[in-house]
Protein backbone atom coordinates (compact mmCIF):
# COMPACT_ATOMS: atom_id res chain seq x y z
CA UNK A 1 0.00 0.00 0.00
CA UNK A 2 1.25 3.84 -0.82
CA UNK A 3 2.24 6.17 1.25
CA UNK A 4 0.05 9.52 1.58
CA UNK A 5 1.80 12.53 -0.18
CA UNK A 6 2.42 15.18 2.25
CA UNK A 7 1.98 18.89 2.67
CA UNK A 8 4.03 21.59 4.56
CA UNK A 9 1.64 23.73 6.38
CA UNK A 10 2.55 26.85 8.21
CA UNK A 11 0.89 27.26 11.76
CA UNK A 12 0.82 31.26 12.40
CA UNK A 13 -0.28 33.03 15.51
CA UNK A 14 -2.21 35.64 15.26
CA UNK A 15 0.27 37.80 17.43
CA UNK A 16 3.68 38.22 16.80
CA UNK A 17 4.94 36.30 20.35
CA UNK A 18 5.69 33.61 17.93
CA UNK A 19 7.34 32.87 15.43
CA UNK A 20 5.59 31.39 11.66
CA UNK A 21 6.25 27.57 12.49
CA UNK A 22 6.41 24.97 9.70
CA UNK A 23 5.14 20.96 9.91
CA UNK A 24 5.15 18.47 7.20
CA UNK A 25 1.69 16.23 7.56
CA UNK A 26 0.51 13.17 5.73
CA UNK A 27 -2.96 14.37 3.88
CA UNK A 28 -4.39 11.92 5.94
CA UNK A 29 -3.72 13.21 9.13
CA UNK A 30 -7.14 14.45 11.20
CA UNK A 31 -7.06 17.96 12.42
CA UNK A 32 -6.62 16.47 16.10
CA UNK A 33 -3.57 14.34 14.37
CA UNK A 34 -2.02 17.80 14.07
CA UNK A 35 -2.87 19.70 17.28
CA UNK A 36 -1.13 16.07 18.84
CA UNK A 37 1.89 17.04 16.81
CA UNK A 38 1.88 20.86 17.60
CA UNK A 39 1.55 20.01 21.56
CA UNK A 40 4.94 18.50 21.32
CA UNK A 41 6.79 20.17 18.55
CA UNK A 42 5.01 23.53 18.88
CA UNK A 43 6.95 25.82 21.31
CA UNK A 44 4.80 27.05 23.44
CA UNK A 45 3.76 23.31 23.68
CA UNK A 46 -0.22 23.86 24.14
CA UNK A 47 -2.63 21.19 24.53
CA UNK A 48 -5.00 19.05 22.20
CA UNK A 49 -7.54 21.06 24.10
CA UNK A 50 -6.44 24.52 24.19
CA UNK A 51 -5.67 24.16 20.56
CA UNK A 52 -7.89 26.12 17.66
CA UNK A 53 -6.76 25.33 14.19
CA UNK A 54 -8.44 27.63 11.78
CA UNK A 55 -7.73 27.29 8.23
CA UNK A 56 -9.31 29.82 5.11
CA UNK A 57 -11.84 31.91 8.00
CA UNK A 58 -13.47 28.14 9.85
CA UNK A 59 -12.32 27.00 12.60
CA UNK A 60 -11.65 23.70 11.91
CA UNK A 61 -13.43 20.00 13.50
CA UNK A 62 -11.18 16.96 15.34
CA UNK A 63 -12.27 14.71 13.10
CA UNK A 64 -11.51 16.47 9.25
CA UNK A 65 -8.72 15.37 7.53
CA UNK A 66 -6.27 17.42 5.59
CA UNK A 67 -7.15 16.11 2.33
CA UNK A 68 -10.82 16.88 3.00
CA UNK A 69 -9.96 20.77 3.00
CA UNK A 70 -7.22 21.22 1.06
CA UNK A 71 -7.20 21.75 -2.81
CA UNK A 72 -4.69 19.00 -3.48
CA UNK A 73 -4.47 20.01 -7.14
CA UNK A 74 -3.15 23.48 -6.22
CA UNK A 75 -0.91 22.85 -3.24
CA UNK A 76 2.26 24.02 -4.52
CA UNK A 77 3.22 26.90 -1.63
CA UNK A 78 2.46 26.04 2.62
CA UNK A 79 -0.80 26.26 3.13
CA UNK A 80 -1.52 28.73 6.38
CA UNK A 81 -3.35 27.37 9.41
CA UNK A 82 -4.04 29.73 12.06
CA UNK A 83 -3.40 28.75 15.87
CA UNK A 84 -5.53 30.09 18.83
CA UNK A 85 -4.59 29.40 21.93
CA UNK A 86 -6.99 29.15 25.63
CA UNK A 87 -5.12 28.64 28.44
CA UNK A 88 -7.03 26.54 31.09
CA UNK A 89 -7.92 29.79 32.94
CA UNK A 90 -9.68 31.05 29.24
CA UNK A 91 -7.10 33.40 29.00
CA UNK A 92 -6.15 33.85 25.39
CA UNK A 93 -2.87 33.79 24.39
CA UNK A 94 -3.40 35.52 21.50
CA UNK A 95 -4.04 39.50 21.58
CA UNK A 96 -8.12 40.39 20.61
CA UNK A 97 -11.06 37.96 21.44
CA UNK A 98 -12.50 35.80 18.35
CA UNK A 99 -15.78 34.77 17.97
CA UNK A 100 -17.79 32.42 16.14
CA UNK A 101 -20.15 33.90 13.73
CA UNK A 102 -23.16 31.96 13.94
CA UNK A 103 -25.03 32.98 10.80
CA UNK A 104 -21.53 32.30 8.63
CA UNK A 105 -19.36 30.02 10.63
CA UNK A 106 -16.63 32.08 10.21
CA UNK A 107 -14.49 33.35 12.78
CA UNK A 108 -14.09 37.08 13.61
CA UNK A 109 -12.62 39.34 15.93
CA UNK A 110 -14.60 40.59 18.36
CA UNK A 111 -14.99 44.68 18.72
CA UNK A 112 -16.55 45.73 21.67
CA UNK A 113 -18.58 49.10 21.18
CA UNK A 114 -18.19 52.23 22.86
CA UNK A 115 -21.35 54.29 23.93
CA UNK A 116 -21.20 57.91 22.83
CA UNK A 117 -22.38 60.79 24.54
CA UNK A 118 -24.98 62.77 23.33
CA UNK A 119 -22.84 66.08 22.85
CA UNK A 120 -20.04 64.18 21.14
CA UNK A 121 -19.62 63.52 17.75
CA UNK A 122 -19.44 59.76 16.97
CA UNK A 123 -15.28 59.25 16.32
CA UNK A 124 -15.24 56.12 13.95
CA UNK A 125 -12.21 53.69 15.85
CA UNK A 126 -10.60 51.19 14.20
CA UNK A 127 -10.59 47.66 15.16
CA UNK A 128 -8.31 45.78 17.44
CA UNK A 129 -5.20 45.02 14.87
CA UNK A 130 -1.73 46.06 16.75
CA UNK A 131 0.40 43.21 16.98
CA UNK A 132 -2.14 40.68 14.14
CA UNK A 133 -1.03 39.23 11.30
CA UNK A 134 -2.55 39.73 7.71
């Protein structure tokens, strides 16, 4: 029986606290199969559990293998995985909060919302992106 090709993916936080890290994976491997590999290899060595692999916007299942998300006829660069981290105290390790959209499934950073008083003029502030990737 054949070996499953592999893929390099690139596991990115979104802050800058660390560095772009690369892993080679079997297109087999399960989503979980990764987050067992980043636990030990990763540095900051998170978890299964505090682990949030998000790949193209969704946050991504245990159970999904690679080869179920990826475009195998087009992966010719690292695809990029994003990596959110909860501590056990549900401290994020990454800077900003992100949420789940339910309507889209999509995750986005949250923005809280400033009430304005009624003799100031509404001051449009950008959201949360000092220290975030793009």
């Amino acid at each position: 029986m054949a070996a499953s090709p592999s893929v390099e993916i690139l596991i990115r936080a979104p802050s800058q606290r660390v560095d772009d890290f690369s892993l080679i994976c079997d297109v087999g491997w399960t989503i979980h199969q990764i987050k067992a590999k980043l636990s030990t290899l990763y540095p900051t060595h998170p978890t299964t559990g505090e682990q949030k692999l998000i790949y193209r916007g969704q946050l991504m299942s245990d159970h999904v293998q690679l080869k179920d998300v990826l475009d195998l006829q087009e992966v010719n660069q690292r695809e990029v995985f994003h990596l959110v981290c909860h501590h056990q105290a549900g401290k994020a390790v990454s800077a900003g909060s992100l949420l789940t959209n339910p309507a889209s499934g999509r995750i986005e950073q949250e923005v809280a919302s400033q009430p304005v008083a009624p003799s100031e003029e509404p001051v449009e502030t950008p959201p949360f992106s000092e220290g975030l990737r793009h």
